[in-house]
N, C-alpha and C. Protein backbone atom coordinates (compact mmCIF):
# COMPACT_ATOMS: atom_id res chain seq x y z
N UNK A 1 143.73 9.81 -95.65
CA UNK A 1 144.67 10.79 -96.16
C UNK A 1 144.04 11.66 -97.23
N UNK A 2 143.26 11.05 -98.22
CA UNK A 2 142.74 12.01 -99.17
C UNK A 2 141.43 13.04 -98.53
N UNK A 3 140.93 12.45 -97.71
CA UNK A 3 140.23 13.30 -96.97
C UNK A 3 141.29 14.56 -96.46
N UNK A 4 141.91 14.47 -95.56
CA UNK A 4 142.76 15.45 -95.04
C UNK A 4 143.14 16.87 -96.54
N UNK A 5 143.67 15.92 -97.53
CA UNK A 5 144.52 16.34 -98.68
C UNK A 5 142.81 17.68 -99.22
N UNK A 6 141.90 16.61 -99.09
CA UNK A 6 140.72 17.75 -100.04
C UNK A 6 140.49 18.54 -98.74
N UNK A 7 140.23 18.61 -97.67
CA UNK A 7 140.47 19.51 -96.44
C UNK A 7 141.26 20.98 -97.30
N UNK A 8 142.47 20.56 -96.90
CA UNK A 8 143.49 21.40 -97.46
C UNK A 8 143.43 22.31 -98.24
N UNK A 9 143.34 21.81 -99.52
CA UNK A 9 142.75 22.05 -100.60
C UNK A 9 141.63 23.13 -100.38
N UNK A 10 140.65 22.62 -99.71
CA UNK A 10 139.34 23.58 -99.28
C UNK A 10 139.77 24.72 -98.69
N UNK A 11 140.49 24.26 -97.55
CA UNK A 11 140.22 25.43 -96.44
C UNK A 11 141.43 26.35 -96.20
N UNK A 12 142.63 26.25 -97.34
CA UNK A 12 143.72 27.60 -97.67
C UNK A 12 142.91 28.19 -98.39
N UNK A 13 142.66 28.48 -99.29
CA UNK A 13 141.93 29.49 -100.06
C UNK A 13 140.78 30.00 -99.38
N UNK A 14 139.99 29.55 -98.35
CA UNK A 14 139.15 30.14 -97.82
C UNK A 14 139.73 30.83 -96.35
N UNK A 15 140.19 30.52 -95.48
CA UNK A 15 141.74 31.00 -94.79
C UNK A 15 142.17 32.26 -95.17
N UNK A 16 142.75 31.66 -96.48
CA UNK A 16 143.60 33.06 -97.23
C UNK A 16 142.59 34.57 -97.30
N UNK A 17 141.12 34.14 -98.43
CA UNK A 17 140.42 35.13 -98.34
C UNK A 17 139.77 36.03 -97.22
N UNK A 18 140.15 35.18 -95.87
CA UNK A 18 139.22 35.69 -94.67
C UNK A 18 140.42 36.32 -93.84
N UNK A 19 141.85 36.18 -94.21
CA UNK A 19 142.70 36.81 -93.71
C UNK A 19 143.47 37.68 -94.18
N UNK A 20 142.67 38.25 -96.15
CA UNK A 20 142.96 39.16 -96.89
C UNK A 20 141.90 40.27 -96.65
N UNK A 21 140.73 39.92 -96.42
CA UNK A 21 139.83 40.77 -96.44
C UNK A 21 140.00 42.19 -95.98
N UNK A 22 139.56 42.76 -96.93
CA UNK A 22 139.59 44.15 -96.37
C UNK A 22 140.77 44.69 -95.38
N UNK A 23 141.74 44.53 -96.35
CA UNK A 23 143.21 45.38 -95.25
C UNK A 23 143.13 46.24 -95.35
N UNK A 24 142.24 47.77 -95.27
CA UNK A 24 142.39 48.79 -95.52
C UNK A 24 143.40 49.08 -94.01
N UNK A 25 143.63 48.22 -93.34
CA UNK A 25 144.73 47.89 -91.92
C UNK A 25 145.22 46.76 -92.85
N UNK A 26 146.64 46.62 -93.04
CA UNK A 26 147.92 46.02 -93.31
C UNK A 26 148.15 44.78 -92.77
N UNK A 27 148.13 43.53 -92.82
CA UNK A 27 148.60 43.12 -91.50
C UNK A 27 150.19 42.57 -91.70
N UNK A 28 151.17 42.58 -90.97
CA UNK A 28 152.65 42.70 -90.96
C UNK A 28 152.79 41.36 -92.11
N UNK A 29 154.36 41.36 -92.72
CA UNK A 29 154.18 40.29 -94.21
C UNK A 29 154.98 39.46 -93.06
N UNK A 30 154.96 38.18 -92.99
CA UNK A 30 155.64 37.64 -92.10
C UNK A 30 157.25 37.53 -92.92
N UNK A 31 157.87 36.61 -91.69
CA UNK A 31 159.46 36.67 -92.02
C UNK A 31 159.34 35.36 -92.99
N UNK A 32 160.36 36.02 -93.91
CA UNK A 32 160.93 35.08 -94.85
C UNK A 32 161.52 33.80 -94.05
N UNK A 33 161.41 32.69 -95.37
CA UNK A 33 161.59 31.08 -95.10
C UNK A 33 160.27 30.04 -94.81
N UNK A 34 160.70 29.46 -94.16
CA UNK A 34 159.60 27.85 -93.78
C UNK A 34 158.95 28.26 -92.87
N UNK A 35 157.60 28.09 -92.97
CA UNK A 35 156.35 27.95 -92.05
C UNK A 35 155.51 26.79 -91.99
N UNK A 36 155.49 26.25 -91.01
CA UNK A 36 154.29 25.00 -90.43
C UNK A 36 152.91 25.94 -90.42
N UNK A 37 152.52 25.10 -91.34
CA UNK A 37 151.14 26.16 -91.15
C UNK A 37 149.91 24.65 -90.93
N UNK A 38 149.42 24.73 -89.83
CA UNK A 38 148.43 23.31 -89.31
C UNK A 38 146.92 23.75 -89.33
N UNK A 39 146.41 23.31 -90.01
CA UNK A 39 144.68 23.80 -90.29
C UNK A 39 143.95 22.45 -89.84
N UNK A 40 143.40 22.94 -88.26
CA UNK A 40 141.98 22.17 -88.20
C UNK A 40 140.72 22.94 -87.77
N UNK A 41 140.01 21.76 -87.53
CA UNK A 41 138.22 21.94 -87.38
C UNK A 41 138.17 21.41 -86.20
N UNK A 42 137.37 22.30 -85.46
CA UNK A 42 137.00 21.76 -83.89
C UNK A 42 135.66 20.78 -84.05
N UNK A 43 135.79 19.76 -83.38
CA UNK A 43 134.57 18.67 -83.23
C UNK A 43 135.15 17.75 -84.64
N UNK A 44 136.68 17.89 -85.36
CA UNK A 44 136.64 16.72 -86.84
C UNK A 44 137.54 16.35 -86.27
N UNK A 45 137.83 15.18 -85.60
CA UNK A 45 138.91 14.37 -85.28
C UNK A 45 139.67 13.91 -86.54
N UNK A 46 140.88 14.26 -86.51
CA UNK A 46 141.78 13.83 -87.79
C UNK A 46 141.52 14.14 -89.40
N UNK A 47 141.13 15.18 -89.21
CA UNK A 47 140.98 16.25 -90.30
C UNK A 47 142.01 17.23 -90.19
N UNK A 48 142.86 17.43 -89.11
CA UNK A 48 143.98 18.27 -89.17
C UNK A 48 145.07 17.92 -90.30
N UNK A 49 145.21 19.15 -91.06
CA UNK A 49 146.33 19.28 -91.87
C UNK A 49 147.33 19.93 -91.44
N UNK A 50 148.40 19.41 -91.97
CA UNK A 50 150.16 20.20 -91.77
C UNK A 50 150.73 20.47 -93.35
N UNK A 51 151.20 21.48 -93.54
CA UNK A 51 151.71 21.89 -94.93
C UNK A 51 152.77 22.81 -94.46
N UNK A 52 153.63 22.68 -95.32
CA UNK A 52 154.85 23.79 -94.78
C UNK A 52 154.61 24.53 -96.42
N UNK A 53 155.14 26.28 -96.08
CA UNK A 53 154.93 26.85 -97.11
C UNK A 53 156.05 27.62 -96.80
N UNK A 54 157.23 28.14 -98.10
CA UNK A 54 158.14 28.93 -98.25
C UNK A 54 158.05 30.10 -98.79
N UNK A 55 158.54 31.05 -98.28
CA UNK A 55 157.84 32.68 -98.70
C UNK A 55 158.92 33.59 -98.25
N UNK A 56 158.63 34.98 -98.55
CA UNK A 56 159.51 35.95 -98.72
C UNK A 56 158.41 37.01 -98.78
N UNK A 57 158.91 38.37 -98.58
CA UNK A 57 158.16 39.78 -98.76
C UNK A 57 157.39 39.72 -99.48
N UNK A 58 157.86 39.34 -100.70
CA UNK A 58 157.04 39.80 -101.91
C UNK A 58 155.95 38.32 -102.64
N UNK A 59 156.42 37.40 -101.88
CA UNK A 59 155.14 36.47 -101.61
C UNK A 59 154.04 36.34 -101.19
N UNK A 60 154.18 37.04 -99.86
CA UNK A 60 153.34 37.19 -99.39
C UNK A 60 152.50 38.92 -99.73
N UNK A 61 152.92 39.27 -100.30
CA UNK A 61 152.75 40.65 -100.57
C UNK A 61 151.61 40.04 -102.27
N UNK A 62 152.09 39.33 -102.58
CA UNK A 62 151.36 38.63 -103.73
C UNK A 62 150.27 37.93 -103.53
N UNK A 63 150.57 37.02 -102.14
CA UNK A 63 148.95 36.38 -101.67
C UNK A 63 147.67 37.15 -101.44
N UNK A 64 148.59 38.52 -101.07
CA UNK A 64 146.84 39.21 -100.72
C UNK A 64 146.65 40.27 -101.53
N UNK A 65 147.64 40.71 -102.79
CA UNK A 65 146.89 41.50 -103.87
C UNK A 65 146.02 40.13 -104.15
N UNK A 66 145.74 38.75 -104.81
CA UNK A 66 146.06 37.91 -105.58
C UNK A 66 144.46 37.68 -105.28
N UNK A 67 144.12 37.58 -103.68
CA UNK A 67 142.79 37.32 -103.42
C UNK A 67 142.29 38.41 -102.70
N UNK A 68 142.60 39.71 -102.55
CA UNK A 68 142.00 40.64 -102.36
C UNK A 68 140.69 40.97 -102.85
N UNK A 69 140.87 41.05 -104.82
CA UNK A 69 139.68 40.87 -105.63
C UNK A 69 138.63 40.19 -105.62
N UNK A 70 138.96 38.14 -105.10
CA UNK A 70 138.09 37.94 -105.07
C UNK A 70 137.28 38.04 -103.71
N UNK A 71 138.10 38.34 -102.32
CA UNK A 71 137.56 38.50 -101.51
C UNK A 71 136.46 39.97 -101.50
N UNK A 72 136.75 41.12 -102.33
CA UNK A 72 136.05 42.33 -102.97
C UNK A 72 134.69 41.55 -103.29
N UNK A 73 134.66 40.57 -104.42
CA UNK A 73 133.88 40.33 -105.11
C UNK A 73 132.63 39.44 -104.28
N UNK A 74 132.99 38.89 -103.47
CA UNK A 74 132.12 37.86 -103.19
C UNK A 74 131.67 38.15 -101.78
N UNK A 75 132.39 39.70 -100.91
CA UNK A 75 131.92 39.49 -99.35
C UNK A 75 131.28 41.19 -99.22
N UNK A 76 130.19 41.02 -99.15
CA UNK A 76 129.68 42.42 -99.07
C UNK A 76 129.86 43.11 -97.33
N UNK A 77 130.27 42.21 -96.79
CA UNK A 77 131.01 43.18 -95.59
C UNK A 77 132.37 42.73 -95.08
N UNK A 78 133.76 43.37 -95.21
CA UNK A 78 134.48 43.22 -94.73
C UNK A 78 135.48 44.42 -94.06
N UNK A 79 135.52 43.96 -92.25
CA UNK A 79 135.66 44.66 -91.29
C UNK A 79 136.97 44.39 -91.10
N UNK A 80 138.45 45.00 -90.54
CA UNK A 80 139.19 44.40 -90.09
C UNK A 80 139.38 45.70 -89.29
N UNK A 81 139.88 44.96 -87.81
CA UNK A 81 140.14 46.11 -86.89
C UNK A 81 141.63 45.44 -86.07
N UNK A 82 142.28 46.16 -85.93
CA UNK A 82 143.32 45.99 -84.95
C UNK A 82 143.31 46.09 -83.66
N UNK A 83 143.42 45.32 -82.90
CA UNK A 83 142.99 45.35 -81.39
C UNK A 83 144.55 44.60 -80.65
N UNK A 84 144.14 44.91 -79.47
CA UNK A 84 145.51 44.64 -78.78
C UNK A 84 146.10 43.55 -78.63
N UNK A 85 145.71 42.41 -78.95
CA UNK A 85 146.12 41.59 -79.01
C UNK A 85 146.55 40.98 -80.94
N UNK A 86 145.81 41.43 -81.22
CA UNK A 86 146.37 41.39 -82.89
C UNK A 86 145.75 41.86 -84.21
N UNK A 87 144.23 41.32 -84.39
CA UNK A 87 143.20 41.78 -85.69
C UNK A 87 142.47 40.85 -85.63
N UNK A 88 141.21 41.72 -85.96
CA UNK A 88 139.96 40.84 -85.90
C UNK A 88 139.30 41.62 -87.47
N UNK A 89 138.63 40.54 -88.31
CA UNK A 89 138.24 40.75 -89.19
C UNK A 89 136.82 39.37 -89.30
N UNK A 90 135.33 40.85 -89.44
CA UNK A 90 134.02 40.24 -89.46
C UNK A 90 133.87 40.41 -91.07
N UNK A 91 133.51 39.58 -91.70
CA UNK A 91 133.14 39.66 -92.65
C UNK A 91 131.90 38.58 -93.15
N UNK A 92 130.99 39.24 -94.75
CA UNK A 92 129.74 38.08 -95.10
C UNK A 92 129.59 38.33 -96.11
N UNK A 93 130.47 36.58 -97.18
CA UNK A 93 130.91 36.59 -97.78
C UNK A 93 129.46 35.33 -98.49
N UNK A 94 129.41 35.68 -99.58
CA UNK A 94 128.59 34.45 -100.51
C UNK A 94 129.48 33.71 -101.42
N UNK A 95 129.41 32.47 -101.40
CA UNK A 95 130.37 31.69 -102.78
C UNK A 95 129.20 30.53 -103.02
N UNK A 96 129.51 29.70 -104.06
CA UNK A 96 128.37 29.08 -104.53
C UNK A 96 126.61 29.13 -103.86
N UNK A 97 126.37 30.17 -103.67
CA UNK A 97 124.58 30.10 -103.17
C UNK A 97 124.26 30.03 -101.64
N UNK A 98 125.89 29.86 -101.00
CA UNK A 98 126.05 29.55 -99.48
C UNK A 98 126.62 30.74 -98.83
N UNK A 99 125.43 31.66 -97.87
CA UNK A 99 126.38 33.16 -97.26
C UNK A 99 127.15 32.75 -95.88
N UNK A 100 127.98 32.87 -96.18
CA UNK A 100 128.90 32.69 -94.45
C UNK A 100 129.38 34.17 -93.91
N UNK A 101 128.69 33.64 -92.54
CA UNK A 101 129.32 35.37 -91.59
C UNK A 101 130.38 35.00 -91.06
N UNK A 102 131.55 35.22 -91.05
CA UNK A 102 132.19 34.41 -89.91
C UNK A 102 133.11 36.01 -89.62
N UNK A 103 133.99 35.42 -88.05
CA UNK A 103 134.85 36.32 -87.53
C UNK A 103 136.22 35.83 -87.65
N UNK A 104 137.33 35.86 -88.08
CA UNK A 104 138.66 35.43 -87.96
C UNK A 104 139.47 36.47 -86.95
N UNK A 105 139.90 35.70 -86.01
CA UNK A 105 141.31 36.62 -85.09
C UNK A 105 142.26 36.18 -85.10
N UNK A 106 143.19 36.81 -85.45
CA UNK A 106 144.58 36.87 -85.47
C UNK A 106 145.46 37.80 -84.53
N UNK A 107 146.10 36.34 -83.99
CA UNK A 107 147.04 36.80 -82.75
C UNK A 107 148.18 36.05 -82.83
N UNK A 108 149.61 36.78 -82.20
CA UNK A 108 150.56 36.08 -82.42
C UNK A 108 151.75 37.23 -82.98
N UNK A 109 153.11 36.52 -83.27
CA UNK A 109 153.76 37.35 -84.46
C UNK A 109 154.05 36.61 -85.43
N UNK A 110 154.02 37.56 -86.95
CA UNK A 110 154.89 37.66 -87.86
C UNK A 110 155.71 37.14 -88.12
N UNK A 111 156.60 37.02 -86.76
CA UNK A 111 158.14 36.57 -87.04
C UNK A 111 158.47 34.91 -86.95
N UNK A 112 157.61 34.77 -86.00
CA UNK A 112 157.48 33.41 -85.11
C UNK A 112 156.46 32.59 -85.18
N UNK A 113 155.51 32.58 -84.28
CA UNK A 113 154.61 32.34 -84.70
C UNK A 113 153.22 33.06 -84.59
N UNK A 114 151.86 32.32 -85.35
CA UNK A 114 150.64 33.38 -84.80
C UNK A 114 149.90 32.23 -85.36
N UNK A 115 148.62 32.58 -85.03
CA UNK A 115 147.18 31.64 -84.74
C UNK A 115 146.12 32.54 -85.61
N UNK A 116 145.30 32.04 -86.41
CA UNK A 116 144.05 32.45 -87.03
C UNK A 116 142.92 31.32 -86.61
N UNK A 117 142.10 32.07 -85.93
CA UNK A 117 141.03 31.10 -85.45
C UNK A 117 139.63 32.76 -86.17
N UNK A 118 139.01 31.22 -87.14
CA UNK A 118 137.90 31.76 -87.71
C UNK A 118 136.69 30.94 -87.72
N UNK A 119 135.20 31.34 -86.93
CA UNK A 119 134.30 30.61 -86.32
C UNK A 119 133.37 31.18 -87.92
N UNK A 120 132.15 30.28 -87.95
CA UNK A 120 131.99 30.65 -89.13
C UNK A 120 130.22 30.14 -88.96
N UNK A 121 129.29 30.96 -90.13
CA UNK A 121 127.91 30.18 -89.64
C UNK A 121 127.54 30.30 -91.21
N UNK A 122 127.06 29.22 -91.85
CA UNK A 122 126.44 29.13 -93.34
C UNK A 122 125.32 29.02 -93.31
N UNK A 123 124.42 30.05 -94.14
CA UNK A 123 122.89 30.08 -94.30
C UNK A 123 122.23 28.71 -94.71
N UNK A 124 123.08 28.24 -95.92
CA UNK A 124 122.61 27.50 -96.82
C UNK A 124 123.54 26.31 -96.97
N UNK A 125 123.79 25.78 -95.83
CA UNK A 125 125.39 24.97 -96.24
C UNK A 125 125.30 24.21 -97.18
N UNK A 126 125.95 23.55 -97.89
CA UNK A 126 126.70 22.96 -99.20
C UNK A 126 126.83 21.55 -98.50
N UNK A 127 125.72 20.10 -99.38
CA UNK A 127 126.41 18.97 -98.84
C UNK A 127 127.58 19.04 -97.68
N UNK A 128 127.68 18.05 -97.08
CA UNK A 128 129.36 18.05 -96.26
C UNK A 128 129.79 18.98 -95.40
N UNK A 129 129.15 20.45 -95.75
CA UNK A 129 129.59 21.90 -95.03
C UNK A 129 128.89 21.76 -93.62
N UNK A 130 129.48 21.69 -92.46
CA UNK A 130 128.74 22.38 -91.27
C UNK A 130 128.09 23.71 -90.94
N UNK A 131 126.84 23.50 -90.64
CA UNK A 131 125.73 25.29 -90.42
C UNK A 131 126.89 25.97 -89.63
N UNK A 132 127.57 25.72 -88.69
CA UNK A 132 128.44 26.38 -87.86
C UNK A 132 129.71 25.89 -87.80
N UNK A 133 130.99 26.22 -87.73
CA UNK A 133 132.36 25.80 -87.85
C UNK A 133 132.95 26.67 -87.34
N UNK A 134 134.27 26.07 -86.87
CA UNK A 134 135.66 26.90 -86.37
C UNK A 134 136.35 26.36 -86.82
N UNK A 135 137.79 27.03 -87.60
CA UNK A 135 138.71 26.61 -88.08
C UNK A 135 139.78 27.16 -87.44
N UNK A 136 140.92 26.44 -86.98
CA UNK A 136 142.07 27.57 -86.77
C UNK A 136 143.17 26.72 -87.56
N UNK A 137 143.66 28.31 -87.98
CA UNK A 137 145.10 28.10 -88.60
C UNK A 137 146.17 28.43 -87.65
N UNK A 138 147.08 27.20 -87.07
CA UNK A 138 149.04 27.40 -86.31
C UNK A 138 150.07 27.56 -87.46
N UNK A 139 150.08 28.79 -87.27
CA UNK A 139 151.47 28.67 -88.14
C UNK A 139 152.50 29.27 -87.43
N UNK A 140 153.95 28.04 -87.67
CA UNK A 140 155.06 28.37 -86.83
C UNK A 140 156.30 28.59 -87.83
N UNK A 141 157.04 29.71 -87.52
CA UNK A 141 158.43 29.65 -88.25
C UNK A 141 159.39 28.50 -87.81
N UNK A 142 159.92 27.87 -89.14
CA UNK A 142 160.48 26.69 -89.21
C UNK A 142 161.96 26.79 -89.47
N UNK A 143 162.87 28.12 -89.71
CA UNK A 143 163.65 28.56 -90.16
C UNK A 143 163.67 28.54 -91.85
N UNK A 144 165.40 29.30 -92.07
CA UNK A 144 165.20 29.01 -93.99
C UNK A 144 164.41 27.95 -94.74
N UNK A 145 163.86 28.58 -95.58
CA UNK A 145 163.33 27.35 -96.88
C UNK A 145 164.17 25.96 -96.96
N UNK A 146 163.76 24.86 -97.24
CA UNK A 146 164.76 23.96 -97.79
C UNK A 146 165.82 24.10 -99.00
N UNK A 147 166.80 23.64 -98.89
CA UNK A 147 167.66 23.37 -100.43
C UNK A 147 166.32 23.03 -101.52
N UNK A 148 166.70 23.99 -102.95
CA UNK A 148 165.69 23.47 -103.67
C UNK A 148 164.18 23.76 -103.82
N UNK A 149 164.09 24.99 -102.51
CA UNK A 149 162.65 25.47 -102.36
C UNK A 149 162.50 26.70 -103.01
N UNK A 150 161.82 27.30 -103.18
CA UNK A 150 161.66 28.50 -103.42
C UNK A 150 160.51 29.17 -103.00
N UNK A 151 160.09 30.54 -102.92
CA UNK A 151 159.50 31.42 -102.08
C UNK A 151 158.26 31.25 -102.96
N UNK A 152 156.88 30.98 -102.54
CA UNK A 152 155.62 30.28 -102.52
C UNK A 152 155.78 28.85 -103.24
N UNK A 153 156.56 28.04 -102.52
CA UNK A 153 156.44 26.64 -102.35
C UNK A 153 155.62 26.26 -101.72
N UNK A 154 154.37 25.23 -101.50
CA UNK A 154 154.06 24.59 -100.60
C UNK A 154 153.65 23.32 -100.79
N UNK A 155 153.78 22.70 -99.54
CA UNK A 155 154.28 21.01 -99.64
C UNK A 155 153.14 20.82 -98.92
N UNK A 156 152.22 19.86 -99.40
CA UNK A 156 150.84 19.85 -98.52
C UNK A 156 150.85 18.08 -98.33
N UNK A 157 149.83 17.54 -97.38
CA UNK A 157 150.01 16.50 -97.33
C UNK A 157 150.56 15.50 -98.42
N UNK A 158 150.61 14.03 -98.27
CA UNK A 158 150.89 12.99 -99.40
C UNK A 158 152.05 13.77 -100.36
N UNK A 159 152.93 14.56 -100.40
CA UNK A 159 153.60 15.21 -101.11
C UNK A 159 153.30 15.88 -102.04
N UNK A 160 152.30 16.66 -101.86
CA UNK A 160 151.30 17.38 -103.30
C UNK A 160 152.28 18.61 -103.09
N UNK A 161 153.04 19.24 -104.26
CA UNK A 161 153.51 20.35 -104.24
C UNK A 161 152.81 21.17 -105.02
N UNK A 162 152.87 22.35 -104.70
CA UNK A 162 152.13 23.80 -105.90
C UNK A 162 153.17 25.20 -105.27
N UNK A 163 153.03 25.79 -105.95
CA UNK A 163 153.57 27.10 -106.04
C UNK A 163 152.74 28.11 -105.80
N UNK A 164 152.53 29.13 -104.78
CA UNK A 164 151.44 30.28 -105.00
C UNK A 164 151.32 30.93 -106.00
N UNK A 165 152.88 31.40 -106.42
CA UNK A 165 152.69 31.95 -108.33
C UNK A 165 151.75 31.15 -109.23
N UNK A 166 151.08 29.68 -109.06
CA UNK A 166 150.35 29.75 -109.64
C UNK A 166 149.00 29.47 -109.36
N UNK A 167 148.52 31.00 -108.82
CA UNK A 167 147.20 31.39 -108.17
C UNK A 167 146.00 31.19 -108.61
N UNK A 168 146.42 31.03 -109.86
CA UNK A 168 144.94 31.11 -110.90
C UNK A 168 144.31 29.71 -110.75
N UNK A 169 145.68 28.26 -110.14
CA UNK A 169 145.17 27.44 -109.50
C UNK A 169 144.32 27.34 -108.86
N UNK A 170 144.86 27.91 -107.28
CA UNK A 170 144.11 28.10 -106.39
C UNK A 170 142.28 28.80 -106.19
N UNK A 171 142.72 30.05 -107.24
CA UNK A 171 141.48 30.68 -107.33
C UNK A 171 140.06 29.49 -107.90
N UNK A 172 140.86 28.78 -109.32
CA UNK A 172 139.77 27.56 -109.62
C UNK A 172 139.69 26.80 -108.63
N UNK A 173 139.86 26.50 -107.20
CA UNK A 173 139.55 25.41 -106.71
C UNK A 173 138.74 26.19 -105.96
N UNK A 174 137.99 27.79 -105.86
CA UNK A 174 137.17 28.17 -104.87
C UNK A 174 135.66 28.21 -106.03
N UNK A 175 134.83 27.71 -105.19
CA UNK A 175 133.30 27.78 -105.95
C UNK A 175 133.05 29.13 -106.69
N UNK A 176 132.30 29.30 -108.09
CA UNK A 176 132.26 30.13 -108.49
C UNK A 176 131.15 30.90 -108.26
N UNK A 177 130.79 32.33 -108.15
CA UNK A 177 129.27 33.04 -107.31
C UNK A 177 128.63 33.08 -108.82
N UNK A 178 127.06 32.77 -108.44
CA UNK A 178 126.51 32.80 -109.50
C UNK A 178 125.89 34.18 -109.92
N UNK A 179 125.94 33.95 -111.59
CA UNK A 179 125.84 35.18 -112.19
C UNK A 179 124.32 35.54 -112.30
């Protein structure tokens, strides 16, 4: 379980930044309430995470001013193109001393559900890190938030709760680029 939990932990904020990158293309804010959002790794048996996260317009409108910057800061190419089936965004990004190229596509809706599958290759991987990876993110609308939730709630494995409002969290749990 704590494996899964530091998973998590890891791979929203890196997720997030590879599906903020460079919106100079928008991508739609999804619908308000509960989302199943399931993050695994192809070839990690039981490394899949499930977290439900509660949101609204302006939540999500907050996730990607929030890491826009640092996705600015740390990826000297980021591409996003809209294609017919949904958005594809190439980007090559450095965080602690390790450059990753990877491609994320996003397909699906907004409303319901949609899929982020992002394949990924590290120059220099980091202990633990695979030279090559795929991650995909399922996220499904679950209907309204729970009683008691509020809009960037999220409930991640073992009952770990956090709030996206507090980002500055999140941002410390991504490696810092050296100066």
């Amino acid at each position: 379980m704590k494996r899964s939990v530091a998973f998590g932990l890891c791979a929203l904020p890196l997720l997030l930044a590879s599906a903020t990158a460079a919106l100079a293309i928008e991508l739609p804010i999804r619908k308000a309430g509960l989302w199943e959002l399931k993050m695994g790794r192809a070839g990690a048996a039981g490394d899949d995470v499930a977290m439900q996260h509660c949101t609204d317009e302006t939540t999500d409108k907050k996730m990607v001013s929030s890491f826009q910057p640092l996705s600015n800061e740390v990826c000297s190419k980021q591409d996003t193109q809209k294609t017919a089936t949904g958005y594809v965004t190439d980007a090559v990004c450095s965080i602690a001393g390790m450059t990753t190229t990877s491609r994320s596509e996003i397909t699906g809706d907004f409303n319901s559900a949609y899929t982020v599958k992002v394949t990924s290759h590290n120059d220099k991987p980091l202990p633990g890190v695979p030279k090559d990876a795929t991650m995909t993110l399922d996220a499904k609308w679950l209907g309204p938030c729970k009683s008691g939730q509020r809009p960037g709630d999220i409930v991640m494995p073992g009952g770990i709760k956090m709030n996206i409002a507090d980002i500055e969290k999140l941002k410390a749990l991504m490696p810092k680029p050296p100066k």
